[in-house]
N, C-alpha and C. Protein backbone atom coordinates (compact mmCIF):
# COMPACT_ATOMS: atom_id res chain seq x y z
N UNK A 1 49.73 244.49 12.77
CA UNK A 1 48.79 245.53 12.40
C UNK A 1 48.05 245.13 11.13
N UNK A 2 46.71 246.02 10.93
CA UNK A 2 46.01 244.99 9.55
C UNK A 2 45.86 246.98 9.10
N UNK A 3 45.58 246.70 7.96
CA UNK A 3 45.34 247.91 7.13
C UNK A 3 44.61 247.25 6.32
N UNK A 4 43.42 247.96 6.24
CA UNK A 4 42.06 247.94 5.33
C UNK A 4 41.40 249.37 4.68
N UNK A 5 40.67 249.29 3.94
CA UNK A 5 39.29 250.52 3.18
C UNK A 5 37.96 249.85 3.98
N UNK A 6 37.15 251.45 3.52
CA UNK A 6 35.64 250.92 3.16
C UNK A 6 35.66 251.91 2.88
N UNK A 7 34.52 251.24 1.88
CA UNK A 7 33.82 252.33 1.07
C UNK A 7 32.47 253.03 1.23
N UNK A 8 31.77 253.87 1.28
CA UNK A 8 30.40 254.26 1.30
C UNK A 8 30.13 254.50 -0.02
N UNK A 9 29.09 253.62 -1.38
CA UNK A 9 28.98 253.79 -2.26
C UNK A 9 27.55 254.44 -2.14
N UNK A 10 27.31 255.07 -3.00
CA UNK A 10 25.81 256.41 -2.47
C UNK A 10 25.03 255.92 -3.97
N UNK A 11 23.69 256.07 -4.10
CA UNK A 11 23.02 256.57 -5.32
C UNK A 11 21.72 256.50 -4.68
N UNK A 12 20.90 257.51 -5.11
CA UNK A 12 19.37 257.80 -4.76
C UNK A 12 19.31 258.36 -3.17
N UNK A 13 20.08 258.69 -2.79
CA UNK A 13 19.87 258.93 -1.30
C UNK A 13 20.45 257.94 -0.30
N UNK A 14 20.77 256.77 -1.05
CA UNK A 14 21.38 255.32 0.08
C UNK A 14 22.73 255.49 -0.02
N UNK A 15 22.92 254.23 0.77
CA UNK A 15 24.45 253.63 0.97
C UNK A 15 24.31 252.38 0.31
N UNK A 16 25.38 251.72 -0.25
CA UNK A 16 25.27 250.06 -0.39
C UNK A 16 26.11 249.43 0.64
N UNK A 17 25.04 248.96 1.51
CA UNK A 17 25.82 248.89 2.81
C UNK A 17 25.78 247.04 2.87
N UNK A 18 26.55 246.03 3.57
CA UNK A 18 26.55 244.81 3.65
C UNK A 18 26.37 244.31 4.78
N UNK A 19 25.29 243.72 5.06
CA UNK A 19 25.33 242.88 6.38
C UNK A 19 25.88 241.61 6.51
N UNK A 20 26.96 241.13 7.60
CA UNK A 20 27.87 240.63 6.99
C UNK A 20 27.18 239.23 8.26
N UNK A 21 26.63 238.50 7.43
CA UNK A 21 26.00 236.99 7.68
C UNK A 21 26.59 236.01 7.51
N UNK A 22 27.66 235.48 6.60
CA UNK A 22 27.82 234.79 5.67
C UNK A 22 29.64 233.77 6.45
N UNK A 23 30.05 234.75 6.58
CA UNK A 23 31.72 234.29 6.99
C UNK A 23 31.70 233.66 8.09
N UNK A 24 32.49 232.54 8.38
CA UNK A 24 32.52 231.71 9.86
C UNK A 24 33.92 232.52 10.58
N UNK A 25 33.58 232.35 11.74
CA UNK A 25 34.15 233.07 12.98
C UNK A 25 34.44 234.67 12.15
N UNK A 26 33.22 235.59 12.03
CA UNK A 26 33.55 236.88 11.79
C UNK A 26 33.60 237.69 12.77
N UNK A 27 34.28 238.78 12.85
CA UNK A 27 34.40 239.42 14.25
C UNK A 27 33.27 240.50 13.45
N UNK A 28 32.46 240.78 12.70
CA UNK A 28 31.71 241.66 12.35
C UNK A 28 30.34 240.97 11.91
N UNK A 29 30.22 239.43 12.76
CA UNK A 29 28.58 238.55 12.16
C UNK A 29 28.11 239.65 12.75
N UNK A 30 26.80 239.48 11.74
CA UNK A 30 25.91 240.38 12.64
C UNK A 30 25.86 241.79 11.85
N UNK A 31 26.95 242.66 11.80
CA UNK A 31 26.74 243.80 11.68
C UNK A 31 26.71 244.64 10.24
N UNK A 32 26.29 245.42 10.30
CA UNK A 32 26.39 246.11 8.64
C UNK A 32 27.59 247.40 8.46
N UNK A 33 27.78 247.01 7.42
CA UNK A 33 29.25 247.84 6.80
C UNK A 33 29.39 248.63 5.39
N UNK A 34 29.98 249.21 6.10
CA UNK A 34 30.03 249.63 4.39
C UNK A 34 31.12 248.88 3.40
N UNK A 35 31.38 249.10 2.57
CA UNK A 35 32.24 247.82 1.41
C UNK A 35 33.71 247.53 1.54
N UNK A 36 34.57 246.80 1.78
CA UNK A 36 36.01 247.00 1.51
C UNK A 36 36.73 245.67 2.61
N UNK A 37 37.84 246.04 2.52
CA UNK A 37 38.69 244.83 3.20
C UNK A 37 40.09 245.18 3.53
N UNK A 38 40.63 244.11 3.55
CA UNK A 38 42.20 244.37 3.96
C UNK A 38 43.26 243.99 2.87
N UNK A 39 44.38 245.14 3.12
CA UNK A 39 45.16 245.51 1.83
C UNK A 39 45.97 244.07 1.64
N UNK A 40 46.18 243.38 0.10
CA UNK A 40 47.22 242.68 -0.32
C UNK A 40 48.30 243.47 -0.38
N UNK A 41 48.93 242.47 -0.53
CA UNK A 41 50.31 242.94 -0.57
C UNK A 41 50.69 243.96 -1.62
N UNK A 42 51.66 244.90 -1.26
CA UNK A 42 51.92 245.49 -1.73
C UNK A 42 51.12 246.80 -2.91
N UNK A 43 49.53 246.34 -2.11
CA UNK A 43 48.47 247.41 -2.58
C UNK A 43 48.65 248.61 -1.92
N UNK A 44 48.35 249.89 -2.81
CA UNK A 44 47.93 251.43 -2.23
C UNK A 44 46.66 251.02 -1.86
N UNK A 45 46.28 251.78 -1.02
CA UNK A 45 44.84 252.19 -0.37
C UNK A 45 43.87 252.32 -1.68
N UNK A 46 44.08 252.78 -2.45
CA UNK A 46 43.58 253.22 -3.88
C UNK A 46 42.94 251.99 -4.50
N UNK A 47 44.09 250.57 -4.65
CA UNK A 47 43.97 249.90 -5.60
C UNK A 47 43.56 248.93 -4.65
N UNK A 48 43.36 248.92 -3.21
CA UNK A 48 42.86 248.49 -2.00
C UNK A 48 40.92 248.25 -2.47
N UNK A 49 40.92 249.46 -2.42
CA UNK A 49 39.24 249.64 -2.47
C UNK A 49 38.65 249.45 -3.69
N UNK A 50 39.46 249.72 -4.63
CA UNK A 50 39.11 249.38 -6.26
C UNK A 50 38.71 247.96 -6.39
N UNK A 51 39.67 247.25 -5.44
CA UNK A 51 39.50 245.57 -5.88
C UNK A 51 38.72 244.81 -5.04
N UNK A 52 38.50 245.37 -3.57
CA UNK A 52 37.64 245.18 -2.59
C UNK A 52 36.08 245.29 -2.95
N UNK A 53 35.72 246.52 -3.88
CA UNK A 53 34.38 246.81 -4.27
C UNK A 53 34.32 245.77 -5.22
N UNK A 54 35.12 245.69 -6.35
CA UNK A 54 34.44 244.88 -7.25
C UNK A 54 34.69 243.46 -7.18
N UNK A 55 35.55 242.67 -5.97
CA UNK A 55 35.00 241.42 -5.30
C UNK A 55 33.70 240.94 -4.91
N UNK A 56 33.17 241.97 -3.76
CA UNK A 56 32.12 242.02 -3.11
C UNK A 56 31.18 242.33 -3.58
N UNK A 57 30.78 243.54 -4.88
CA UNK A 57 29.99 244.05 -5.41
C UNK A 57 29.86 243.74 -6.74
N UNK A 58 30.26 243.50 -7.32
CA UNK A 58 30.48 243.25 -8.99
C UNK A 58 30.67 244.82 -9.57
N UNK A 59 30.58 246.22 -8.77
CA UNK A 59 31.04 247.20 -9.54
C UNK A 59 32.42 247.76 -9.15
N UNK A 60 31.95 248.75 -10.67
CA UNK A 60 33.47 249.05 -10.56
C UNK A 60 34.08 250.90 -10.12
N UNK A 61 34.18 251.07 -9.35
CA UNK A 61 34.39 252.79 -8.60
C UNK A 61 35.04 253.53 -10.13
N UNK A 62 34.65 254.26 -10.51
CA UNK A 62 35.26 255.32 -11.62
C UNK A 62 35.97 256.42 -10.69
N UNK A 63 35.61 257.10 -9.66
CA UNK A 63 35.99 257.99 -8.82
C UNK A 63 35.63 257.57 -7.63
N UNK A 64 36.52 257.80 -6.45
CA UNK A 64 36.65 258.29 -5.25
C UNK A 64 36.78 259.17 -4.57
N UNK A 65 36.47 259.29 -3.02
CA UNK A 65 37.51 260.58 -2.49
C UNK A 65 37.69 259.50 -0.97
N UNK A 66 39.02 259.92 -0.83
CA UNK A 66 39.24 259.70 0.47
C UNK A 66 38.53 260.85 1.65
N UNK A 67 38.18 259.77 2.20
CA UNK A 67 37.43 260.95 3.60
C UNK A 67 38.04 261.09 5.30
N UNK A 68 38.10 259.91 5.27
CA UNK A 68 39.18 259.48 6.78
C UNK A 68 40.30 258.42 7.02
N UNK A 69 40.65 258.72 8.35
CA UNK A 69 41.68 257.20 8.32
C UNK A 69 41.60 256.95 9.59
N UNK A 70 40.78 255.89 9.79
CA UNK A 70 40.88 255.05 11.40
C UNK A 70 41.67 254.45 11.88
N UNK A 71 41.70 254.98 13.14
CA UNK A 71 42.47 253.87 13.82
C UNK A 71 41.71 253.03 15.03
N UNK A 72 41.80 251.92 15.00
CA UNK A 72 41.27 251.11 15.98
C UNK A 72 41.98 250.53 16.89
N UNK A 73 41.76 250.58 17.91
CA UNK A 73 42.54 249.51 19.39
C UNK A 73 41.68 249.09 20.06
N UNK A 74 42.07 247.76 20.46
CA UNK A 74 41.26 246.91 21.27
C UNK A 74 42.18 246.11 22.31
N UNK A 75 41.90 246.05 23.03
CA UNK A 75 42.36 244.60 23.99
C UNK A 75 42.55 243.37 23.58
N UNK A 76 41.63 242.98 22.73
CA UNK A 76 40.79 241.61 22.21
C UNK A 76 41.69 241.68 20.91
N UNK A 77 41.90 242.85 19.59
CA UNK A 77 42.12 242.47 18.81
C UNK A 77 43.48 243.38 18.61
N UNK A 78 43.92 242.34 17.09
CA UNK A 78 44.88 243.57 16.69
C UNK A 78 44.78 244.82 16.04
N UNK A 79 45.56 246.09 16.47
CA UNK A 79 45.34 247.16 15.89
C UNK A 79 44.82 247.33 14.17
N UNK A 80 44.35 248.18 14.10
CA UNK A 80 43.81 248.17 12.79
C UNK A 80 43.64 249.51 12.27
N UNK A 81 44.52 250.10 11.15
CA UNK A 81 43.60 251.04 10.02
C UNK A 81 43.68 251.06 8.72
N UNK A 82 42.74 252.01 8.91
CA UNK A 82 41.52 251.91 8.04
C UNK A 82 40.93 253.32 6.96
N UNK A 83 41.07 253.40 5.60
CA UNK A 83 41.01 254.68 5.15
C UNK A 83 39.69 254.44 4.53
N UNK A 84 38.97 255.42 4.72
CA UNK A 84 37.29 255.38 4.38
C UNK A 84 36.97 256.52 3.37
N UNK A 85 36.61 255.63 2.32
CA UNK A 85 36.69 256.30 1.35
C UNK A 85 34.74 256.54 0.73
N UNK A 86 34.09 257.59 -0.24
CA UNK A 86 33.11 257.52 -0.65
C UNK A 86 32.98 257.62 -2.10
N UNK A 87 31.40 257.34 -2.60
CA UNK A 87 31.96 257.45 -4.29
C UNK A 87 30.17 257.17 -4.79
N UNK A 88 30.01 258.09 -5.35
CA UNK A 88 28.86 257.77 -6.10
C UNK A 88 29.43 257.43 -8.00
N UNK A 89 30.28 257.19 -8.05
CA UNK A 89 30.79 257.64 -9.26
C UNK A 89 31.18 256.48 -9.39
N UNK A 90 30.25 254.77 -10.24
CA UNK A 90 30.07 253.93 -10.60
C UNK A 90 29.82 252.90 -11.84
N UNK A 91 30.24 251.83 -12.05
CA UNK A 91 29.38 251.17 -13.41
C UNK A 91 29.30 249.63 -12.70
N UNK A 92 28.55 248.79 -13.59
CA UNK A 92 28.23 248.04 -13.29
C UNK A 92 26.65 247.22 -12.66
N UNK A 93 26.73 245.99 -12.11
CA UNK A 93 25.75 245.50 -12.08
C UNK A 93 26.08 244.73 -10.20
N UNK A 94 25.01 244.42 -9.60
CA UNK A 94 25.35 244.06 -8.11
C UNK A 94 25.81 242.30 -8.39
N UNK A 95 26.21 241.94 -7.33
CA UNK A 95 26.31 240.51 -7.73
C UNK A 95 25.90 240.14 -6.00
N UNK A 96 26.24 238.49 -5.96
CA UNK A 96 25.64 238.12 -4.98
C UNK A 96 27.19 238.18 -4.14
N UNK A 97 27.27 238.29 -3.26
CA UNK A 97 28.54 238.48 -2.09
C UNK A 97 28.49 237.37 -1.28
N UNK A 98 29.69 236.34 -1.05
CA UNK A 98 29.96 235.84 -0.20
C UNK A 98 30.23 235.96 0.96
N UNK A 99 30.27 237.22 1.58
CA UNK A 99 30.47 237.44 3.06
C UNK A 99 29.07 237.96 3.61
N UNK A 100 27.91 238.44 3.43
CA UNK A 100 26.75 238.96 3.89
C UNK A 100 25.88 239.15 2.70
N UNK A 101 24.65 239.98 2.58
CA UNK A 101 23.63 240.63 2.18
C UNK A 101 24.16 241.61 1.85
N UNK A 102 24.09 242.34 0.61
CA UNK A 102 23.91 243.70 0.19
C UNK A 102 22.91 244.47 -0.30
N UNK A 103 22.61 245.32 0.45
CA UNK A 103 21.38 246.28 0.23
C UNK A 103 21.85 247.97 0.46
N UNK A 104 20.72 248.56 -0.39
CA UNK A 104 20.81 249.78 -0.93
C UNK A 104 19.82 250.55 0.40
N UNK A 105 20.30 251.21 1.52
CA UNK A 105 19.74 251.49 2.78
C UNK A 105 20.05 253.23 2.60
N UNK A 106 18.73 253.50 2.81
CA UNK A 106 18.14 254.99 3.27
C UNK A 106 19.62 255.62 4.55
N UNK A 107 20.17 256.62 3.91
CA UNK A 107 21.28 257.08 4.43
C UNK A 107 20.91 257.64 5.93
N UNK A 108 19.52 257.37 6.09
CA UNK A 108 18.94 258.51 7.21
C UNK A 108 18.64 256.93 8.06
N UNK A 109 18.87 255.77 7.84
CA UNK A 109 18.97 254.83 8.44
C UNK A 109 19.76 253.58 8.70
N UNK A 110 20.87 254.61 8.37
CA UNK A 110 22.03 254.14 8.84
C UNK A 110 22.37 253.86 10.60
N UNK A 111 21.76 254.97 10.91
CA UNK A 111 21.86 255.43 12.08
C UNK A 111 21.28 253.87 13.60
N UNK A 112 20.38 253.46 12.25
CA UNK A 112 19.19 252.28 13.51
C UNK A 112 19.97 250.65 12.95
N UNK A 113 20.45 250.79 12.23
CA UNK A 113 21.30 249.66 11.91
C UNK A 113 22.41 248.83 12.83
N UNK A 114 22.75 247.86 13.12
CA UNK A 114 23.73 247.14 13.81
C UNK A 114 24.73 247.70 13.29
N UNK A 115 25.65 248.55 13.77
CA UNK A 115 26.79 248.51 13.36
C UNK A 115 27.62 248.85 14.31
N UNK A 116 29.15 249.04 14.34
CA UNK A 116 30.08 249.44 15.13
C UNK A 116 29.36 250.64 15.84
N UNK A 117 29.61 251.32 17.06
CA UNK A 117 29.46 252.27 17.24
C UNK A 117 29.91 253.57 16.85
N UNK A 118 31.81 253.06 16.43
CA UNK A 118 32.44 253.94 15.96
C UNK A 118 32.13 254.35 14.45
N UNK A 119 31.31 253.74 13.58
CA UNK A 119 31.32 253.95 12.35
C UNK A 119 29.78 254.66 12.39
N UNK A 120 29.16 255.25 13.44
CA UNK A 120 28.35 255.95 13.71
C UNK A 120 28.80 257.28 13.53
N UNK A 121 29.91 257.67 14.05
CA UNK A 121 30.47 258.40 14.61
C UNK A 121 31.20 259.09 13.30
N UNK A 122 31.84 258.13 12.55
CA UNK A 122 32.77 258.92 10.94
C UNK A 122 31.14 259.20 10.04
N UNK A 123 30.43 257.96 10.09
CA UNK A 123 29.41 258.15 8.73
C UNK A 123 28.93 259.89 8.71
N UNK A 124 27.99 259.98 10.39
CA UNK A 124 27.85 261.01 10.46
C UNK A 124 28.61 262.24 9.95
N UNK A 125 29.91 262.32 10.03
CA UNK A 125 30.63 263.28 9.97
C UNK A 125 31.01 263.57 8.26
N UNK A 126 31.54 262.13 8.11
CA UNK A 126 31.13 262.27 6.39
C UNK A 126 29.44 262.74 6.04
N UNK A 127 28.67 262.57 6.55
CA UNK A 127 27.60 262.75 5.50
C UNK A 127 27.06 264.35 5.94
N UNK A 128 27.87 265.09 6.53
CA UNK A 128 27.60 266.37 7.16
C UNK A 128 28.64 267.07 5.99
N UNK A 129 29.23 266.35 5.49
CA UNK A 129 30.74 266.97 4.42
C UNK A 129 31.59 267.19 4.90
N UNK A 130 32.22 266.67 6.19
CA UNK A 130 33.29 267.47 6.97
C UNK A 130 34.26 267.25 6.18
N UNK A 131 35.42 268.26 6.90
CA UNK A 131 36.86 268.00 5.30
C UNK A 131 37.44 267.02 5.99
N UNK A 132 38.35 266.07 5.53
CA UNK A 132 39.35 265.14 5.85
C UNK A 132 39.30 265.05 7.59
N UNK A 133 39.50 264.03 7.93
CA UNK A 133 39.45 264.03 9.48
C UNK A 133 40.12 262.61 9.99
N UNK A 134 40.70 262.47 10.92
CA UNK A 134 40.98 261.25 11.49
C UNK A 134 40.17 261.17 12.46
N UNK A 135 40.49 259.08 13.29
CA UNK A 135 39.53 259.20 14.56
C UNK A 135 40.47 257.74 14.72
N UNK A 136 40.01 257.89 16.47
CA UNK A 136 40.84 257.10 16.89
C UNK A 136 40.03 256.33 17.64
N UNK A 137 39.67 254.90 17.59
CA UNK A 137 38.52 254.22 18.91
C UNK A 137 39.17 253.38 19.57
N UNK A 138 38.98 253.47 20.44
CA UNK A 138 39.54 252.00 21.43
C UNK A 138 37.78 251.50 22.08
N UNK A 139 38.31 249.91 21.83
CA UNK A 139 36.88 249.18 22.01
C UNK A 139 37.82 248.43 23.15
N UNK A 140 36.44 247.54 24.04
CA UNK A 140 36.57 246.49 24.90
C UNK A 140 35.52 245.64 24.52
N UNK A 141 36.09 244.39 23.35
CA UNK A 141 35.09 243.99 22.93
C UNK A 141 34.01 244.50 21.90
N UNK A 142 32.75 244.35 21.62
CA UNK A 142 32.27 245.54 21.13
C UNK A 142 31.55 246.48 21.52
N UNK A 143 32.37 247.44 22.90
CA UNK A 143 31.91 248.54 23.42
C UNK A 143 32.75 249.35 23.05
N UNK A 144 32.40 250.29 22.33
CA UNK A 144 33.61 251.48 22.51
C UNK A 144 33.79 252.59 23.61
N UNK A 145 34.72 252.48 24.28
CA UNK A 145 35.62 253.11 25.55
C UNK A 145 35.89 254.33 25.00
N UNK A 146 36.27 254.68 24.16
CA UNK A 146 37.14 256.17 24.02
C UNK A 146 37.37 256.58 22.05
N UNK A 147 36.79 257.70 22.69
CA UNK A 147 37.56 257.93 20.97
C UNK A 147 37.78 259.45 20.76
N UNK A 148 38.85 259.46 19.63
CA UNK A 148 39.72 261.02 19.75
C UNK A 148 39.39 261.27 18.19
N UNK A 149 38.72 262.69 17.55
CA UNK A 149 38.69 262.95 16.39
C UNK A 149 39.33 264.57 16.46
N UNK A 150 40.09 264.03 15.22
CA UNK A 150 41.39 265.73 14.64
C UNK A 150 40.69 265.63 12.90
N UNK A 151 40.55 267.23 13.10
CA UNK A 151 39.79 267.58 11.66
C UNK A 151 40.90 267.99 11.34
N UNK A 152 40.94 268.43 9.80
CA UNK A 152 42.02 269.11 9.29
C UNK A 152 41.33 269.91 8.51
């Protein structure tokens, strides 16, 4: 099993979202994301995304909120989750990222962007304010087959 974050970092109306160009054999070339990775050892989710942003980004999160927790299944890959966190609440300066492009994208065009299908599906729901929620996708490849969301 892999356990990872992302983050949706916000200011002016955007996301700082990453198109991820850069990494050889990525299972995400191609697509745009929002910020984060998979937990070291013996990291909280917390200190997960803290160190994930300011790898990739050069900033540094002052506040968070947790918003969801994915779960992913595939055929193809191994299970995966995932706690998705947001945060306008920042310092710092951008830097250049070794895994893709980072750009500051109109939240209202998120929507026309390459991305998972399933992360269509949470952004929306985060950016509507829903309270805490899980979701569950099963892909074939990158189609998504099925998915189950429980609000709380």
């Amino acid at each position: 099993m892999i356990f990872s974050t992302l983050c949706y970092i916000e200011k002016d109306g955007k996301y700082l979202m990453l198109h991820r160009t850069k990494k050889e054999n990525d299972i995400n070339k191609d697509k745009w994301l929002g910020i984060g990775g998979k937990f070291e050892k013996n990291e909280s989710p917390e200190e997960c995304i803290i160190r994930e942003v300011k790898e990739e980004t050069g900033l540094i999160l002052k506040s968070f909120r947790l918003r969801c927790i994915v779960t992913y299944i595939s055929i193809t890959w191994e299970t995966e989750y995932m706690c998705v966190f947001t945060s306008n609440d920042f310092e710092g300066e951008l830097i250049e990222c070794n895994e893709g492009d980072l750009e500051w994208i109109d939240k209202n065009e998120i929507i026309n962007l390459n991305t998972w299908e399933g992360d269509k599906i949470f952004t929306d729901k985060i950016e509507n304010n829903d309270d805490f929620f899980t979701v569950k996708f099963e892909y074939d490849g990158d189609k998504l087959i099925k998915y189950d969301v429980n609000q709380y």
